[in-house]
Protein backbone atom coordinates (compact mmCIF):
# COMPACT_ATOMS: atom_id res chain seq x y z
CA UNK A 1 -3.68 2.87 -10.80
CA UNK A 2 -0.56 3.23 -13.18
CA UNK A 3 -1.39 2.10 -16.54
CA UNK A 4 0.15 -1.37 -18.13
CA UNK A 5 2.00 -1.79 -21.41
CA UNK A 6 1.14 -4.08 -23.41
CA UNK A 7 4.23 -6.03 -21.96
CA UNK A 8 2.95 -7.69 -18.57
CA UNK A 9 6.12 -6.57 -16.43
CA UNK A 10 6.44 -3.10 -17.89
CA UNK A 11 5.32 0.00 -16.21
CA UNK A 12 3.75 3.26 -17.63
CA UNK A 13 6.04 5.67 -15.65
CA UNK A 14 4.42 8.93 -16.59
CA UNK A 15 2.12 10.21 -13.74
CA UNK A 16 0.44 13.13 -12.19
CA UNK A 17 2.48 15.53 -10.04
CA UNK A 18 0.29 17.87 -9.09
CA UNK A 19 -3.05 15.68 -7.45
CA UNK A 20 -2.76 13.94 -3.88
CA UNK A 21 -3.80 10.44 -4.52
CA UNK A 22 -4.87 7.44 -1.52
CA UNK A 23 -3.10 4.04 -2.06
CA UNK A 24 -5.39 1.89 -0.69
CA UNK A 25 -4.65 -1.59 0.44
CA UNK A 26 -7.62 -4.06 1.32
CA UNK A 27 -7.23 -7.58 2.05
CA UNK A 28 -5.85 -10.61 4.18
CA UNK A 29 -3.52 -11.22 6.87
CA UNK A 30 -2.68 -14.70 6.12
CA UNK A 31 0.32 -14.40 9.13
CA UNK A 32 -0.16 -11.92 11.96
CA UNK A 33 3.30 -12.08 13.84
CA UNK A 34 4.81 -12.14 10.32
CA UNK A 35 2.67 -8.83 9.20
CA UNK A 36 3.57 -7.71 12.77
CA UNK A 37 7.69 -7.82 11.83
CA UNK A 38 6.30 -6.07 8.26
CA UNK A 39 4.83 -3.23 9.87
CA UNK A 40 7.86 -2.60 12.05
CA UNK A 41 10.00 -2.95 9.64
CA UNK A 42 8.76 -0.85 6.60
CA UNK A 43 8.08 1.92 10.00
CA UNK A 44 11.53 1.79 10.93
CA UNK A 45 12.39 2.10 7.48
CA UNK A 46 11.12 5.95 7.21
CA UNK A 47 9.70 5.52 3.54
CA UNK A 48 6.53 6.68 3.20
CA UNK A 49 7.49 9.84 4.78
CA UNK A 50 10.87 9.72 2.36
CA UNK A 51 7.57 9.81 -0.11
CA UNK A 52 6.12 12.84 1.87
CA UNK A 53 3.12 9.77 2.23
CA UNK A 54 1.33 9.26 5.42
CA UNK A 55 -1.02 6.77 6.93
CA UNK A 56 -5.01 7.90 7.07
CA UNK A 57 -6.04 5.14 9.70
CA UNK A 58 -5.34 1.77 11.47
CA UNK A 59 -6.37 -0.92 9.63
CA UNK A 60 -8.46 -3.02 11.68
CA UNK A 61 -12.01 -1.90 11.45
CA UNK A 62 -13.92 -0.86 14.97
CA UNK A 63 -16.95 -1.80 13.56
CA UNK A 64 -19.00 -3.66 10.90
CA UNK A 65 -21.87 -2.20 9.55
CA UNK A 66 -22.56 -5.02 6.73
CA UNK A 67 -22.10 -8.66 5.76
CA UNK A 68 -19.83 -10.93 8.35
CA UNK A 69 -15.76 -10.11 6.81
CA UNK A 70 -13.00 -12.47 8.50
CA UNK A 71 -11.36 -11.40 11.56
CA UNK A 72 -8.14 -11.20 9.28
CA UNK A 73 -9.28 -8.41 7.17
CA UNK A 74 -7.72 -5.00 6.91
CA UNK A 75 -8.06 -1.74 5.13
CA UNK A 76 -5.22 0.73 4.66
CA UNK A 77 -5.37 4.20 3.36
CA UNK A 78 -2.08 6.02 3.03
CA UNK A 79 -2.45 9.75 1.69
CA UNK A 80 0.64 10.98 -0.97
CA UNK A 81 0.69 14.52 -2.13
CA UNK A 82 0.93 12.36 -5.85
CA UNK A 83 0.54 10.02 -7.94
CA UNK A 84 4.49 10.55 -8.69
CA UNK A 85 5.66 10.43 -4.94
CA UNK A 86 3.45 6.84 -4.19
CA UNK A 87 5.12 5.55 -7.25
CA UNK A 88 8.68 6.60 -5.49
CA UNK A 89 7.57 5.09 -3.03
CA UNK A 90 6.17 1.89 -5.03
CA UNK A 91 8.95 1.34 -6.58
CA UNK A 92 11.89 2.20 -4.44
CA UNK A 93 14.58 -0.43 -4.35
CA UNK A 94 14.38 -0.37 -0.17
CA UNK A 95 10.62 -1.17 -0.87
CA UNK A 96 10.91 -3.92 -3.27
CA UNK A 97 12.51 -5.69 -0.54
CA UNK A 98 9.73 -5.10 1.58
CA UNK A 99 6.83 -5.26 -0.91
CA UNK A 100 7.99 -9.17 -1.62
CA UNK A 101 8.17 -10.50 1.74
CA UNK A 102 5.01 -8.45 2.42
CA UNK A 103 2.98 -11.28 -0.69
CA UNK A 104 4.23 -14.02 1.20
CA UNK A 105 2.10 -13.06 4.30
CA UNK A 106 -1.00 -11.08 2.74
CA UNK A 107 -4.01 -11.61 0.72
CA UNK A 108 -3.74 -8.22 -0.50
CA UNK A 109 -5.14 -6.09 -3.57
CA UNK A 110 -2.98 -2.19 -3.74
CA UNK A 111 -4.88 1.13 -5.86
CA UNK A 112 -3.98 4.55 -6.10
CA UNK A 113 -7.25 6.71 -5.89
CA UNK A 114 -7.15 10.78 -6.80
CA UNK A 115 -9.26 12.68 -4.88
């Protein structure tokens, strides 16, 4: 998780180059043809691999083993060599387009886990 100034809308930059992090990103479909186009779109794209990042697993669960979560839930795990590549990737300018239609549709919380 990159650390936050004291200003709201400024980023810590400095991170970790050498240890593979997981951005994981849990939450809501709130529009499924919408997330659909997303998908597509940011695949088409070619950035997470730009990132040298890659996707750990669909995110649609095949099964539940605890409480009752909404159909609409998803889980994504995609696996970056470093913190420093999923911030390229974070805050590319070709992702910031995507990244703000992506709100719109999604219920979503994002965190960058070292491993």
């Amino acid at each position: 998780v990159m650390p936050r100034s004291p200003q709201a809308d400024e980023v810590d930059e400095t991170c970790d180059g050498e240890t593979p992090v997981i951005m994981v990103v849990a939450g809501r479909t709130l529009d499924r043809a919408q997330m659909g186009k997303y998908a597509q779109a940011l695949a088409q794209s070619g950035l997470c691999p730009k990132a040298r990042g890659y996707y750990l697993n669909n995110p649609r669960p095949i099964r539940h083993l605890e409480g009752n979560p909404h159909a609409d839930d998803v889980a994504l795990m995609v696996r970056f060599p470093s913190e420093c590549a999923a911030l390229t990737f974070w805050n590319s300018d070709e992702y910031e387009c995507q990244r703000s239609h992506f709100e719109s549709i999604n219920r979503i919380v994002w965190g960058g886990h070292r491993f």
